[in-house]
Protein backbone atom coordinates (compact mmCIF):
# COMPACT_ATOMS: atom_id res chain seq x y z
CA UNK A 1 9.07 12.43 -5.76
CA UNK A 2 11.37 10.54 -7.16
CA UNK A 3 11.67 9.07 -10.43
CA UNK A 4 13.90 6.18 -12.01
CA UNK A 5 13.93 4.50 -15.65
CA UNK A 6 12.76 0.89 -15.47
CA UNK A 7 15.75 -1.23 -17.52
CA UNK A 8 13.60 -3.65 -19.48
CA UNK A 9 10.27 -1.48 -19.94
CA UNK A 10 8.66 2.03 -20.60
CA UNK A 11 7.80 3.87 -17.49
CA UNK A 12 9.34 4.81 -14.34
CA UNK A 13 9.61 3.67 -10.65
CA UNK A 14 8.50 6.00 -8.28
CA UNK A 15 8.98 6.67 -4.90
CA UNK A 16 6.84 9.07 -2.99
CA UNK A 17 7.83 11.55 0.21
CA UNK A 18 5.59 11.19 2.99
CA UNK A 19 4.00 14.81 1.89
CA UNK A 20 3.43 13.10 -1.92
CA UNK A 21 1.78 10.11 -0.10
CA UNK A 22 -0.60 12.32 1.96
CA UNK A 23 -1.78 13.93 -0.97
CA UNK A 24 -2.27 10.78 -2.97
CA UNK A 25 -4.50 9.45 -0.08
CA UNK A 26 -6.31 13.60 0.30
CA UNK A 27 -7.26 12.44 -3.44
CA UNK A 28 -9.10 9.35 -3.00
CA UNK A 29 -12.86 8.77 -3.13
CA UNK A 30 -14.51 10.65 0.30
CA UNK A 31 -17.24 8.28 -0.17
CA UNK A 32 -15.33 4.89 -1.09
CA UNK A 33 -14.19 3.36 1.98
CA UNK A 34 -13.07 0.03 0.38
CA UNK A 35 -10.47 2.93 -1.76
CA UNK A 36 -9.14 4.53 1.30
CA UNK A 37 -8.41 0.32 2.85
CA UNK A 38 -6.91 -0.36 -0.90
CA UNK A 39 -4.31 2.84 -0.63
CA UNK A 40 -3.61 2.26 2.80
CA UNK A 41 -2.71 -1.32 2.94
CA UNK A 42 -0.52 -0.69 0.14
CA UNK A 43 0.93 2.52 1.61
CA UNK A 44 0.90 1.88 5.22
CA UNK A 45 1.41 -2.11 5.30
CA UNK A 46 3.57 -2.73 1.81
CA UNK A 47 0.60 -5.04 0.34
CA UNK A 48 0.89 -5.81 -2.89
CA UNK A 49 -2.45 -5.50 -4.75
CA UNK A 50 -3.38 -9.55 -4.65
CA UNK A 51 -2.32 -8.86 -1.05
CA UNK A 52 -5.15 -5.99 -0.52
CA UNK A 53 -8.06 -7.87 -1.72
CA UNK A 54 -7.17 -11.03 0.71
CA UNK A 55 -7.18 -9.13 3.94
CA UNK A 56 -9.90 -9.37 6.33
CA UNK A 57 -10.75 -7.46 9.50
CA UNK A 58 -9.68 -10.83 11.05
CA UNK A 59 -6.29 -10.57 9.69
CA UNK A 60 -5.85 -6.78 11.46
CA UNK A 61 -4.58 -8.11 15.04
CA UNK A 62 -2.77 -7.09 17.94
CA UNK A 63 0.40 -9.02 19.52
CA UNK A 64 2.91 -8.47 21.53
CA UNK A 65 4.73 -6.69 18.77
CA UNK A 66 1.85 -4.31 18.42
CA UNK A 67 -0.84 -3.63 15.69
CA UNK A 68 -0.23 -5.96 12.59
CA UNK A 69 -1.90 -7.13 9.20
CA UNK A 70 -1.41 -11.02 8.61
CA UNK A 71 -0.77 -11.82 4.86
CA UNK A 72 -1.40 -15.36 4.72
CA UNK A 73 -0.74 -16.60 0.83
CA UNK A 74 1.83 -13.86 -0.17
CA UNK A 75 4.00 -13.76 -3.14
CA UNK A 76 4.78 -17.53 -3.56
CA UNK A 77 2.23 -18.29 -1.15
CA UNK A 78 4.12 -17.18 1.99
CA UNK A 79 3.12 -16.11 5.23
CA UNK A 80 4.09 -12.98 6.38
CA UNK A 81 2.96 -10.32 9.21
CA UNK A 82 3.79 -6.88 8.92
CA UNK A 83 3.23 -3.77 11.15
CA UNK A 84 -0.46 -1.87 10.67
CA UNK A 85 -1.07 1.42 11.50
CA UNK A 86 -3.85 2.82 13.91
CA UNK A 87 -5.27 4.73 11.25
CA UNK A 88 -5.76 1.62 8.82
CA UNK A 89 -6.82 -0.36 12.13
CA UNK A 90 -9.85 2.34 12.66
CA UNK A 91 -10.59 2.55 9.29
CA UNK A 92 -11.35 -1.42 8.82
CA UNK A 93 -12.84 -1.49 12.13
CA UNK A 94 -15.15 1.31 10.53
CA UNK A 95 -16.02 -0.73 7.70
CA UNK A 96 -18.47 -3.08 9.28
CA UNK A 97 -17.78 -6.00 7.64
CA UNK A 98 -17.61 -9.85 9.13
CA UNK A 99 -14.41 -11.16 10.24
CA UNK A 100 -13.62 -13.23 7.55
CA UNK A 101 -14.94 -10.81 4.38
CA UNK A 102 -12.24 -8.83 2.45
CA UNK A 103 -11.61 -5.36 3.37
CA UNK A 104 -11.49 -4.53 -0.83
CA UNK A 105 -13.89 -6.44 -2.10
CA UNK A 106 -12.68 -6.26 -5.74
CA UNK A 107 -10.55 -7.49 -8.40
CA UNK A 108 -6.63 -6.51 -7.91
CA UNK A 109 -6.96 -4.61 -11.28
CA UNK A 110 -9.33 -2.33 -10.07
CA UNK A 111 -7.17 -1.05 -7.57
CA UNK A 112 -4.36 0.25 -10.22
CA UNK A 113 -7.95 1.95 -11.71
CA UNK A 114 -8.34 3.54 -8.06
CA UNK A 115 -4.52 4.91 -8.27
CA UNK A 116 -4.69 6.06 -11.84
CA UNK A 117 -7.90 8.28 -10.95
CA UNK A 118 -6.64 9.77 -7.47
CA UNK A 119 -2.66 10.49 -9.55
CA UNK A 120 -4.66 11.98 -12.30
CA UNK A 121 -6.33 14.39 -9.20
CA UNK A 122 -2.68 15.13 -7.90
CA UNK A 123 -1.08 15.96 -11.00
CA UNK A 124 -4.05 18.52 -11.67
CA UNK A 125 -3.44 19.82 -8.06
CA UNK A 126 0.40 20.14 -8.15
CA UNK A 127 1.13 20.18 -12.25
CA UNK A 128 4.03 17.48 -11.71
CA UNK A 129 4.11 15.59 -14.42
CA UNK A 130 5.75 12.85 -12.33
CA UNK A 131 2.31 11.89 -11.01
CA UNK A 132 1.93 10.23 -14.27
CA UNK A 133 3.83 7.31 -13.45
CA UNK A 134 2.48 6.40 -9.79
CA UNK A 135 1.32 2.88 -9.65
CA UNK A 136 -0.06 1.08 -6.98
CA UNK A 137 3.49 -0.90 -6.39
CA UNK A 138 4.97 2.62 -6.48
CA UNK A 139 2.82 2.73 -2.63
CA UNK A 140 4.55 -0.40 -1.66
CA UNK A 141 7.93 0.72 -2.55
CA UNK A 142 7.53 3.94 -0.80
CA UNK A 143 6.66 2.04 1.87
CA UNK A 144 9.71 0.42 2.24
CA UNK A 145 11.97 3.13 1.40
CA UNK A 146 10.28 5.35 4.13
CA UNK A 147 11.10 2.21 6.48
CA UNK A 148 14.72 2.36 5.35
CA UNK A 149 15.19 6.02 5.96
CA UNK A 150 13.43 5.93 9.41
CA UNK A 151 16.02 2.98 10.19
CA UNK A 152 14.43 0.07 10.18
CA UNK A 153 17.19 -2.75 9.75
CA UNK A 154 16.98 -4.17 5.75
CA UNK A 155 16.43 -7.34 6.89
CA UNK A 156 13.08 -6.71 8.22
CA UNK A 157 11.88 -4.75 5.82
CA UNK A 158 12.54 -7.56 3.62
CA UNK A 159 10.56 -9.69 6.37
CA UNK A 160 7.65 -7.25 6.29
CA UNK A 161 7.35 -6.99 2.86
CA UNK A 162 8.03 -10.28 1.86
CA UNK A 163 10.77 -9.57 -0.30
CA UNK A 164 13.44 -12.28 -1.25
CA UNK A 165 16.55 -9.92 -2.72
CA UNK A 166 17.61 -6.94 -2.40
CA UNK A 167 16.50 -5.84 -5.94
């Protein structure tokens, strides 16, 4: 993993390989469904946690583009649609829930809970103390790193993730 000094605060950004990421998700809750939709919109899509808790199975489509997630009231209430894996597509299609009820039905806070108890699993599994600074925004930025290094153009990674600068 890799770790960077925020400027204005105490902590670190973090940006997990694709190995790091796999183990993150190995470490959630077998038996919490709503947990494995929470990591993987934020690892798979680039949700932001207010993101996670809006998305229904409604808003998991296909288009001509392929399998996407619809965030409709983004950061500064901006539409955006962003490319979905199968495996989060299966999983929500799993859940059994009605078209228009959230995927995560809980409160955004409860999903950096969800991450602190699945890093506190990998960091007893590996010993890196790196794990203590993983974050749920740390699985969006990954995200868009691992788009960036598989050569997907800036520009729409910016469009997928709904960022404004490059920052």
């Amino acid at each position: 993993m890799r770790l960077k000094d925020y400027d204005e605060r105490d902590g670190k950004r973090v940006w997990l390989s694709e190995s790091e990421l796999g183990l993150l998700l190995d470490h959630t809750d077998p038996e919490h469904a709503e947990m494995d939709a929470a990591f993987l919109l934020a690892a798979r899509c680039g949700l932001r946690r207010k993101e996670v808790v809006d998305v229904t199975p409604a808003d998991l489509v296909t288009n001509d583009t392929g399998q996407v997630v619809r965030v409709w009231q983004g950061k500064g209430e901006k539409y955006r649609e962003g490319p979905a894996p199968t495996e989060g597509m299966q999983l929500a299609l799993g859940m059994a829930k009605d078209p228009d009820e959230s995927l995560v039905s809980c409160d955004p806070s409860t999903i950096y809970d969800w991450v602190a108890r699945a890093r506190a699993r990998c960091r007893a599994a590996t010993g890196d103390e790196g794990w203590q600074y993983v974050g749920p925004h740390d699985l969006r930025r990954s995200w868009g790193v691992r788009l960036l290094e598989a050569g997907v153009l800036p520009s729409v990674v910016m469009e997928w993730g709904g960022w404004d600068d490059w920052q």
